[in-house]
PDB file of N, CA and C in Angstrom:
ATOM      1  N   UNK A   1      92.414  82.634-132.281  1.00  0.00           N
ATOM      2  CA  UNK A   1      91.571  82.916-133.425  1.00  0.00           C
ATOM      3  C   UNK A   1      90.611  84.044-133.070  1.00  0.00           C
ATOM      4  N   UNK A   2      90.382  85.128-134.285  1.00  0.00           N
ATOM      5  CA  UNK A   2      89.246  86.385-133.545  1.00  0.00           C
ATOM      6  C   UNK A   2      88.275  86.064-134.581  1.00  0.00           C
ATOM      7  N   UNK A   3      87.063  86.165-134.277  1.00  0.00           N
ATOM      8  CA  UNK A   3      85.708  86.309-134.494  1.00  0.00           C
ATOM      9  C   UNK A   3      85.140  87.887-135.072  1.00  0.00           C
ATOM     10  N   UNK A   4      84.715  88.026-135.720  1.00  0.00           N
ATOM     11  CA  UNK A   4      83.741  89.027-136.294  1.00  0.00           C
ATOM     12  C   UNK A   4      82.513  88.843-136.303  1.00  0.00           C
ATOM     13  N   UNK A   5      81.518  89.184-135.377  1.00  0.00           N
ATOM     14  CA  UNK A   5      80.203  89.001-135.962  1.00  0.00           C
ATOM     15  C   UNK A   5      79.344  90.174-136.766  1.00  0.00           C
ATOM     16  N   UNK A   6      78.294  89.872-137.475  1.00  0.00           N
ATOM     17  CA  UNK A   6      78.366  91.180-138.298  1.00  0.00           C
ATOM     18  C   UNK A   6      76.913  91.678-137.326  1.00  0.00           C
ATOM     19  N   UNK A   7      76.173  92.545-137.522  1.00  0.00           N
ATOM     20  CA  UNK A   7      75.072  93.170-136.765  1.00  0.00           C
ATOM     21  C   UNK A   7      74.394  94.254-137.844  1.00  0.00           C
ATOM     22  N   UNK A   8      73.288  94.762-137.129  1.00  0.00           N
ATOM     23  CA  UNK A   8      72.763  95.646-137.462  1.00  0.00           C
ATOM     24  C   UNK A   8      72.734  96.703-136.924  1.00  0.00           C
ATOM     25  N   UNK A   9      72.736  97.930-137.176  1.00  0.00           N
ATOM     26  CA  UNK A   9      72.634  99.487-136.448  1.00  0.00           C
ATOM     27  C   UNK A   9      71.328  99.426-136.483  1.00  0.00           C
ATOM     28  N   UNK A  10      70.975  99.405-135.011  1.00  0.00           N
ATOM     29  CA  UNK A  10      69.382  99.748-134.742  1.00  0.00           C
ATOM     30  C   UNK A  10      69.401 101.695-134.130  1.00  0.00           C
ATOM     31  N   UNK A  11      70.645 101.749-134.028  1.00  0.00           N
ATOM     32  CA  UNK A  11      70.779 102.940-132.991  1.00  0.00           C
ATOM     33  C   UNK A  11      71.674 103.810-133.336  1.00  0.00           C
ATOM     34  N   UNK A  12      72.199 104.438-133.180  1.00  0.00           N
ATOM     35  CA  UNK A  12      73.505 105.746-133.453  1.00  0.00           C
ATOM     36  C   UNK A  12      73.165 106.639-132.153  1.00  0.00           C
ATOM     37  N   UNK A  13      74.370 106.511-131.536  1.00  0.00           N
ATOM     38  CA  UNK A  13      74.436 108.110-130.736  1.00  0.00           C
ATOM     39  C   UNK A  13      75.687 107.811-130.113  1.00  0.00           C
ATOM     40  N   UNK A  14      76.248 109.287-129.197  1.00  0.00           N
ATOM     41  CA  UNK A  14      77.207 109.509-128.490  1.00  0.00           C
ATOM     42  C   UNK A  14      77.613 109.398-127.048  1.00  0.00           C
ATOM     43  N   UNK A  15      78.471 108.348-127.031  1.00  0.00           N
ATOM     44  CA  UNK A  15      78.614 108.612-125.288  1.00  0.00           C
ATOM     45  C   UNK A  15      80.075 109.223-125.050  1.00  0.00           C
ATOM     46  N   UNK A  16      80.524 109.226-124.257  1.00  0.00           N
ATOM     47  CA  UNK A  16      82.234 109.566-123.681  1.00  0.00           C
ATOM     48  C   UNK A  16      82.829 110.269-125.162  1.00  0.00           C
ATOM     49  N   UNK A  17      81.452 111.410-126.101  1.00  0.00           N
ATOM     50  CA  UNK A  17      82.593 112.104-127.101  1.00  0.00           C
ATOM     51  C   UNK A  17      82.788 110.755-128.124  1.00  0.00           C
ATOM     52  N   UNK A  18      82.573 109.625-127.967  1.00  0.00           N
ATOM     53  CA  UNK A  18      82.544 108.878-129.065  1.00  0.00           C
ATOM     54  C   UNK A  18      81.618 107.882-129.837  1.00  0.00           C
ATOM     55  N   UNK A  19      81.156 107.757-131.385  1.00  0.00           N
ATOM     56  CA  UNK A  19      79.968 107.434-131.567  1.00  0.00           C
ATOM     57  C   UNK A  19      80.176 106.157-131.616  1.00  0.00           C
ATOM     58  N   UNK A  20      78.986 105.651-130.952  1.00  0.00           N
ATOM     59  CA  UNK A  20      78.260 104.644-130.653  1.00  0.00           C
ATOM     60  C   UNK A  20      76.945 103.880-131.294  1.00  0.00           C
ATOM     61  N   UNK A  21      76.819 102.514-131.406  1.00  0.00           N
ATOM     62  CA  UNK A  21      76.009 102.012-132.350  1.00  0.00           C
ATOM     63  C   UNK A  21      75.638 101.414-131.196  1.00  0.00           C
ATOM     64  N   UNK A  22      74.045 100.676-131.297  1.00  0.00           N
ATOM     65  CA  UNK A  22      73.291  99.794-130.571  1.00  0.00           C
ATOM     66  C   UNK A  22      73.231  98.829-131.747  1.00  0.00           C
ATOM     67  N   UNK A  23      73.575  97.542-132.170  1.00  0.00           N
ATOM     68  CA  UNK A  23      74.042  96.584-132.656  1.00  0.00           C
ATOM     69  C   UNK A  23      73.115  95.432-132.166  1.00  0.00           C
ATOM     70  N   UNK A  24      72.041  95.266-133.261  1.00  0.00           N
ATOM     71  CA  UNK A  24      71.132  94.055-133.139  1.00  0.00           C
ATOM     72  C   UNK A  24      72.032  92.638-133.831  1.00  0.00           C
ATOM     73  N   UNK A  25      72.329  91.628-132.990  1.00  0.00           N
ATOM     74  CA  UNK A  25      73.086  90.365-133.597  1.00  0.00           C
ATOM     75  C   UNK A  25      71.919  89.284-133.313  1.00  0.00           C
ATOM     76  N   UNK A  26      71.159  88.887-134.634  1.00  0.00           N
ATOM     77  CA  UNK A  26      70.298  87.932-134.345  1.00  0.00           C
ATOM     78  C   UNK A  26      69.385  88.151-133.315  1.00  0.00           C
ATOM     79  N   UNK A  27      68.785  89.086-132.509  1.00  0.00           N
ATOM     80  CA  UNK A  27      68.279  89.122-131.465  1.00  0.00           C
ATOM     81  C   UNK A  27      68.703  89.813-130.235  1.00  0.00           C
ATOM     82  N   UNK A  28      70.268  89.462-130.161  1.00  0.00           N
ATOM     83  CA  UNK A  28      70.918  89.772-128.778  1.00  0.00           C
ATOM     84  C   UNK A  28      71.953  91.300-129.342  1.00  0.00           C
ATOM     85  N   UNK A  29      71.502  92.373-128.571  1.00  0.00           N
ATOM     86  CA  UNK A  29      72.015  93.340-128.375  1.00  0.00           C
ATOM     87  C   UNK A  29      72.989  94.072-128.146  1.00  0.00           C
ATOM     88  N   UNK A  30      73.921  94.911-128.594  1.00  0.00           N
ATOM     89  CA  UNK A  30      75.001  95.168-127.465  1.00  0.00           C
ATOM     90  C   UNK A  30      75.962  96.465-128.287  1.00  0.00           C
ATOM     91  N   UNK A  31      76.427  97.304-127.512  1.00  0.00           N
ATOM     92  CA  UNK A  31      76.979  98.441-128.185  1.00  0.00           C
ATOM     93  C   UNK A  31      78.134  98.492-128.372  1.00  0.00           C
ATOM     94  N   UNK A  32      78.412  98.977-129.924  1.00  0.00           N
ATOM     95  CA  UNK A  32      79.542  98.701-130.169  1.00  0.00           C
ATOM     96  C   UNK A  32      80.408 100.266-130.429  1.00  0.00           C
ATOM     97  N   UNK A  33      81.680 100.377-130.537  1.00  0.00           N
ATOM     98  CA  UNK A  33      82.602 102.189-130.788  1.00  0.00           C
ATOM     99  C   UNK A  33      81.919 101.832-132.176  1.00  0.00           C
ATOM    100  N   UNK A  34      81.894 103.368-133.245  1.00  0.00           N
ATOM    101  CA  UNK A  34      81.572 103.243-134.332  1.00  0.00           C
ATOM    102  C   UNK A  34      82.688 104.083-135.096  1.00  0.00           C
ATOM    103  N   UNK A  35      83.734 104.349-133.995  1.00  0.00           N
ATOM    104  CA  UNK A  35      84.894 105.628-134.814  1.00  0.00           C
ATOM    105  C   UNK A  35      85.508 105.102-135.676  1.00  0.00           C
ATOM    106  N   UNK A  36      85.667 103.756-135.994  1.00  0.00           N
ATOM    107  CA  UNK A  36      86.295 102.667-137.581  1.00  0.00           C
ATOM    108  C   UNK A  36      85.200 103.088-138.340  1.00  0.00           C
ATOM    109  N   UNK A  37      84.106 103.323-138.480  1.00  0.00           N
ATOM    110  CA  UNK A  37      83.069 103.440-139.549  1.00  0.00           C
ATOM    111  C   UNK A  37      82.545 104.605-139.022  1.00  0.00           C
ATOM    112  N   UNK A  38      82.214 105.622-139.527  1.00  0.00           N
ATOM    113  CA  UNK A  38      82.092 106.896-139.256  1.00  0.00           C
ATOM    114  C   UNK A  38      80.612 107.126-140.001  1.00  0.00           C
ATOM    115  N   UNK A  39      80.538 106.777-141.134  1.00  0.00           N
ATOM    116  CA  UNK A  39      79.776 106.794-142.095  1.00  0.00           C
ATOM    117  C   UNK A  39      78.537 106.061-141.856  1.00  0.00           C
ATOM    118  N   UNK A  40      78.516 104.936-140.981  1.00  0.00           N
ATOM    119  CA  UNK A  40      77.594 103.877-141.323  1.00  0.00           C
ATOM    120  C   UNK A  40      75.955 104.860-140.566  1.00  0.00           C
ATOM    121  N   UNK A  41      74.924 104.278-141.240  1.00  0.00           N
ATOM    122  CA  UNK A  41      74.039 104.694-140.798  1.00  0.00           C
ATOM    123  C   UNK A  41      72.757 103.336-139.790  1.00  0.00           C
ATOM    124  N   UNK A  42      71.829 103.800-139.670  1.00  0.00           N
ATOM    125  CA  UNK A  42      70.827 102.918-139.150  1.00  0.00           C
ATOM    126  C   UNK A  42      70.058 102.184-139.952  1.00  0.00           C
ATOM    127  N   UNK A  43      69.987 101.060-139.606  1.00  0.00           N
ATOM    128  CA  UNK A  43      69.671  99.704-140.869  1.00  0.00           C
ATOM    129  C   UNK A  43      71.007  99.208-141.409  1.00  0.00           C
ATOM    130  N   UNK A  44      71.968  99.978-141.694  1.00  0.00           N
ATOM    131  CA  UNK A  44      72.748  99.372-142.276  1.00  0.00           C
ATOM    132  C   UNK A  44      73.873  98.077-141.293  1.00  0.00           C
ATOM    133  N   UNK A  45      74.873  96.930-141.987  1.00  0.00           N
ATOM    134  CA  UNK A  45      75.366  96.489-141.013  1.00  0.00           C
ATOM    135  C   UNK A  45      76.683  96.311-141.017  1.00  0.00           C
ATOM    136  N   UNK A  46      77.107  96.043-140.033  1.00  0.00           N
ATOM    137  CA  UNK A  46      78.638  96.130-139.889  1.00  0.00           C
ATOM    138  C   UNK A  46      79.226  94.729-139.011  1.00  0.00           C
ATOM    139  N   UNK A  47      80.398  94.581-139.166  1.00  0.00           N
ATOM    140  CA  UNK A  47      81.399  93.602-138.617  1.00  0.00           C
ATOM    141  C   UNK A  47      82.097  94.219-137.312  1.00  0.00           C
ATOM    142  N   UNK A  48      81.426  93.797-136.532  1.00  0.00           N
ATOM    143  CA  UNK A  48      82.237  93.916-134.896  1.00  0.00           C
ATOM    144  C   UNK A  48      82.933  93.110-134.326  1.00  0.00           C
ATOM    145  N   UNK A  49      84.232  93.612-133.833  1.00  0.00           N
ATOM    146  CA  UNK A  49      84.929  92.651-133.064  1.00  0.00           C
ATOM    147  C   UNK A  49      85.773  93.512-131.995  1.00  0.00           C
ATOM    148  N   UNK A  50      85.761  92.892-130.991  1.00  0.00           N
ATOM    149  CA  UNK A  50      86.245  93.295-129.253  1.00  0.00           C
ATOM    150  C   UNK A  50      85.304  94.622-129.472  1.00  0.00           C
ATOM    151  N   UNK A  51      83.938  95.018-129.469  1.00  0.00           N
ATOM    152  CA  UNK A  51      83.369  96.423-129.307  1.00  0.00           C
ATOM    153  C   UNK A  51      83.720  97.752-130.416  1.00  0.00           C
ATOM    154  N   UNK A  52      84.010  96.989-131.354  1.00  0.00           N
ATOM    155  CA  UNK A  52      84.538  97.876-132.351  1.00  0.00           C
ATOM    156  C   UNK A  52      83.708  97.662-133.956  1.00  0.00           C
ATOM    157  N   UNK A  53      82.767  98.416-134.555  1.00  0.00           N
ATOM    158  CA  UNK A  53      82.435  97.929-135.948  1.00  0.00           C
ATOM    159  C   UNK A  53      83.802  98.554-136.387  1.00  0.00           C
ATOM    160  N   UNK A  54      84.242  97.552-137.543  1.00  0.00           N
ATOM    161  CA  UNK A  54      85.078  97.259-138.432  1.00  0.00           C
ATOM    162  C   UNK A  54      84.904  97.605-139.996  1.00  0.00           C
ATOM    163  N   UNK A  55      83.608  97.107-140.274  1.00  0.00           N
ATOM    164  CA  UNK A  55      83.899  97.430-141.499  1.00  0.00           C
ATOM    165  C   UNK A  55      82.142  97.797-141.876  1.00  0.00           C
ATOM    166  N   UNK A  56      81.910  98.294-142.902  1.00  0.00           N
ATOM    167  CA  UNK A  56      80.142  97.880-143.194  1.00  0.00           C
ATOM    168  C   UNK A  56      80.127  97.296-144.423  1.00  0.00           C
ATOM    169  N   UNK A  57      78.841  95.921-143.785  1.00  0.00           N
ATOM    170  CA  UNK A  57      78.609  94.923-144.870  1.00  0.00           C
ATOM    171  C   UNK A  57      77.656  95.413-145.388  1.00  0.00           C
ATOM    172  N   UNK A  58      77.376  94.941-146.861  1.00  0.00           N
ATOM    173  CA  UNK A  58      75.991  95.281-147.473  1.00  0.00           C
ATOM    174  C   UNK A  58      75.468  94.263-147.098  1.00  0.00           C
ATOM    175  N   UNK A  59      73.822  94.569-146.830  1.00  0.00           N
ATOM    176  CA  UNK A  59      72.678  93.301-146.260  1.00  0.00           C
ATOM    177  C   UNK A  59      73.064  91.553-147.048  1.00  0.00           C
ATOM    178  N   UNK A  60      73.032  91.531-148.020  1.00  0.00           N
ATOM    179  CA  UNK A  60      73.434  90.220-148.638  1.00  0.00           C
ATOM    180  C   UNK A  60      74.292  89.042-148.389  1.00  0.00           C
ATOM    181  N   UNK A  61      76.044  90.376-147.773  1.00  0.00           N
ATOM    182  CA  UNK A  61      77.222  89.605-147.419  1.00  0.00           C
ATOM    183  C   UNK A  61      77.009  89.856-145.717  1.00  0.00           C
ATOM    184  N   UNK A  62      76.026  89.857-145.241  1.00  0.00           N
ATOM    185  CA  UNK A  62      75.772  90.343-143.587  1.00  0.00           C
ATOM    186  C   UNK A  62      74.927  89.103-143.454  1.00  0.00           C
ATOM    187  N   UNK A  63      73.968  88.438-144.279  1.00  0.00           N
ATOM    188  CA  UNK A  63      72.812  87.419-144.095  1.00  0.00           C
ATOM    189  C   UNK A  63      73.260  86.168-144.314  1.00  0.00           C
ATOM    190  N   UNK A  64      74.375  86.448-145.405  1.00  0.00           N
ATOM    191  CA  UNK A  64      75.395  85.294-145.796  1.00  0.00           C
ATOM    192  C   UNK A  64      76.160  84.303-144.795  1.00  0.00           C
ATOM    193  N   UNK A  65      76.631  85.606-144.423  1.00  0.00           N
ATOM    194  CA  UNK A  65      77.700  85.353-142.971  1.00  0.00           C
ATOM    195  C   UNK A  65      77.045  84.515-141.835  1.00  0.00           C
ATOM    196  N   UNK A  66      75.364  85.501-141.650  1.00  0.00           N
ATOM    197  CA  UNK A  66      74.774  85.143-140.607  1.00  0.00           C
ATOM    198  C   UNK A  66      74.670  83.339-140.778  1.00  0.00           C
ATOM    199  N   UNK A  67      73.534  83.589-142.259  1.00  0.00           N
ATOM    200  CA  UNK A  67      73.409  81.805-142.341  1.00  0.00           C
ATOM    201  C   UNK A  67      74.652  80.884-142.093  1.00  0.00           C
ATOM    202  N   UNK A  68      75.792  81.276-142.230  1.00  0.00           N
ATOM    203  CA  UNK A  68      76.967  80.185-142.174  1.00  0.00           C
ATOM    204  C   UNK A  68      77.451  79.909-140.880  1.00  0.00           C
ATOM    205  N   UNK A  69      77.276  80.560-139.688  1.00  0.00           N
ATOM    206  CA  UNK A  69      77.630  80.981-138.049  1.00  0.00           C
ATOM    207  C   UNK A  69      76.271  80.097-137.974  1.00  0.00           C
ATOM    208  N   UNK A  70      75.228  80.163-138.551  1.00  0.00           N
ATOM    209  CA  UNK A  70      74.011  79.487-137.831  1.00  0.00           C
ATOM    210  C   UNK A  70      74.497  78.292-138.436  1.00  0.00           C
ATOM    211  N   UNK A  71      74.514  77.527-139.336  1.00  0.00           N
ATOM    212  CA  UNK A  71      74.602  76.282-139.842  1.00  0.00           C
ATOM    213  C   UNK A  71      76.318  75.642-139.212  1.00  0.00           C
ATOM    214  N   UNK A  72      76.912  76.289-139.075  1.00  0.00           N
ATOM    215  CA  UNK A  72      78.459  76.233-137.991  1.00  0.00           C
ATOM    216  C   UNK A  72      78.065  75.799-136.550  1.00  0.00           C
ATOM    217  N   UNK A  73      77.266  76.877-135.711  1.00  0.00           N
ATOM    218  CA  UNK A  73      76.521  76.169-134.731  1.00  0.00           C
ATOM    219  C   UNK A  73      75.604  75.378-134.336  1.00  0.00           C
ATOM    220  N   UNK A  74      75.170  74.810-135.637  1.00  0.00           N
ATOM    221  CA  UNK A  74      74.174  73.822-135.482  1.00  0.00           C
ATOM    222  C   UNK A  74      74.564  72.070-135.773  1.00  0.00           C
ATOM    223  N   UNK A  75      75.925  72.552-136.503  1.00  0.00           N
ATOM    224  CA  UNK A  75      77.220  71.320-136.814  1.00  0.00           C
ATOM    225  C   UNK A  75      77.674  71.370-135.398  1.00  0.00           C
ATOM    226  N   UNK A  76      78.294  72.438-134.553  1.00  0.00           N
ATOM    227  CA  UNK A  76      79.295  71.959-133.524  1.00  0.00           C
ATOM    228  C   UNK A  76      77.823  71.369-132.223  1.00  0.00           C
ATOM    229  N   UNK A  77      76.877  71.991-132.378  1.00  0.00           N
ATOM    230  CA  UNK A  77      75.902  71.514-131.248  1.00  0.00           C
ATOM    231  C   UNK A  77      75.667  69.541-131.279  1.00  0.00           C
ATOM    232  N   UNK A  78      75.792  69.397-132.945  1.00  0.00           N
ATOM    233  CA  UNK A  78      75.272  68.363-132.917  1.00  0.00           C
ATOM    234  C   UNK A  78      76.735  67.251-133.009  1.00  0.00           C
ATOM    235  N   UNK A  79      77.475  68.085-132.989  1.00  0.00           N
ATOM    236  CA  UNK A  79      79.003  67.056-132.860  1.00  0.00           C
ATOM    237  C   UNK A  79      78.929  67.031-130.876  1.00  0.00           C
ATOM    238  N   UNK A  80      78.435  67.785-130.561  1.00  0.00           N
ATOM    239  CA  UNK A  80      78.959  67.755-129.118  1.00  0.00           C
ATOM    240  C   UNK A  80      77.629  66.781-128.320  1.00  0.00           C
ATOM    241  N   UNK A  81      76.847  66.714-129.121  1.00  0.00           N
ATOM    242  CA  UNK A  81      75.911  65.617-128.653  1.00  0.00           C
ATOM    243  C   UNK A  81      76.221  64.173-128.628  1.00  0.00           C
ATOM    244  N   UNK A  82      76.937  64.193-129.647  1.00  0.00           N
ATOM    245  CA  UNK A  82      77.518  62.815-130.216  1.00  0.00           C
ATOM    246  C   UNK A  82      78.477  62.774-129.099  1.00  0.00           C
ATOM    247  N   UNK A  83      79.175  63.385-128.968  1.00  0.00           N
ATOM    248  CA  UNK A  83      80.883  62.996-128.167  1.00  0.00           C
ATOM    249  C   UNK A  83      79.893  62.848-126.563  1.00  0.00           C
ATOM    250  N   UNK A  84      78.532  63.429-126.140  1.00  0.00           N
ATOM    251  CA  UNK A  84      78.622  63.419-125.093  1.00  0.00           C
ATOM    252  C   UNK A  84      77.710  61.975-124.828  1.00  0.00           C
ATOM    253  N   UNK A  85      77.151  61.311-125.878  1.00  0.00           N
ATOM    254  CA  UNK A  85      76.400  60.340-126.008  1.00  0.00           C
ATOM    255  C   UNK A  85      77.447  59.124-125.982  1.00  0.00           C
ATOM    256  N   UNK A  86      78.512  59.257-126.466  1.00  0.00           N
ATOM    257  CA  UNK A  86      79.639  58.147-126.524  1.00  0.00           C
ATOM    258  C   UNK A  86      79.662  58.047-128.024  1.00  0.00           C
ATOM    259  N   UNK A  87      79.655  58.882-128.763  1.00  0.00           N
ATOM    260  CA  UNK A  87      80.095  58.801-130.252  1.00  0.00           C
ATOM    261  C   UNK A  87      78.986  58.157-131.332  1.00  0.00           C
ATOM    262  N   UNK A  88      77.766  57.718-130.308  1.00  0.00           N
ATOM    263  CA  UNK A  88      76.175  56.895-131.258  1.00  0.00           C
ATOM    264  C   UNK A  88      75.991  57.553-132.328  1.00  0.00           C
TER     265      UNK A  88
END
């Protein structure tokens, strides 16, 4: 199964000849290729997956996403409490 998480462009620039985004996800950082989205600018956000933005979300379907990954990990945290408690 692959994952998309979506992010924010805090950054734009070039390394190795190819552009590059600095990609705020909730807090945690990390740079992603930006040559699938050429267009996207800073503030705006996009869907990354293996180091690659994919597509750009508008803020709405980017916050959407976010809330549902947070309420997803806050279901599997609290299923894995249970299984490690003996199922209480």
């Amino acid at each position: 199964m692959c994952l998309a998480i979506p992010g924010k462009i805090v950054e734009i620039f070039v390394e190795n000849g190819l552009p590059m985004g600095l990609i705020d996800f909730s807090g945690a950082r990390n740079n992603a290729c930006l040559s699938y989205t050429p267009e996207v600018e800073v503030g705006q956000y996009v869907i990354v997956h293996a180091g690659f933005a994919l597509q750009i979300l508008n803020e709405e379907e980017a916050l959407a996403s976010l809330q549902e990954l947070t309420r997803l990990s806050a279901f599997m945290e609290a299923d894995a409490a249970k299984t490690k408690d003996g199922g209480a």
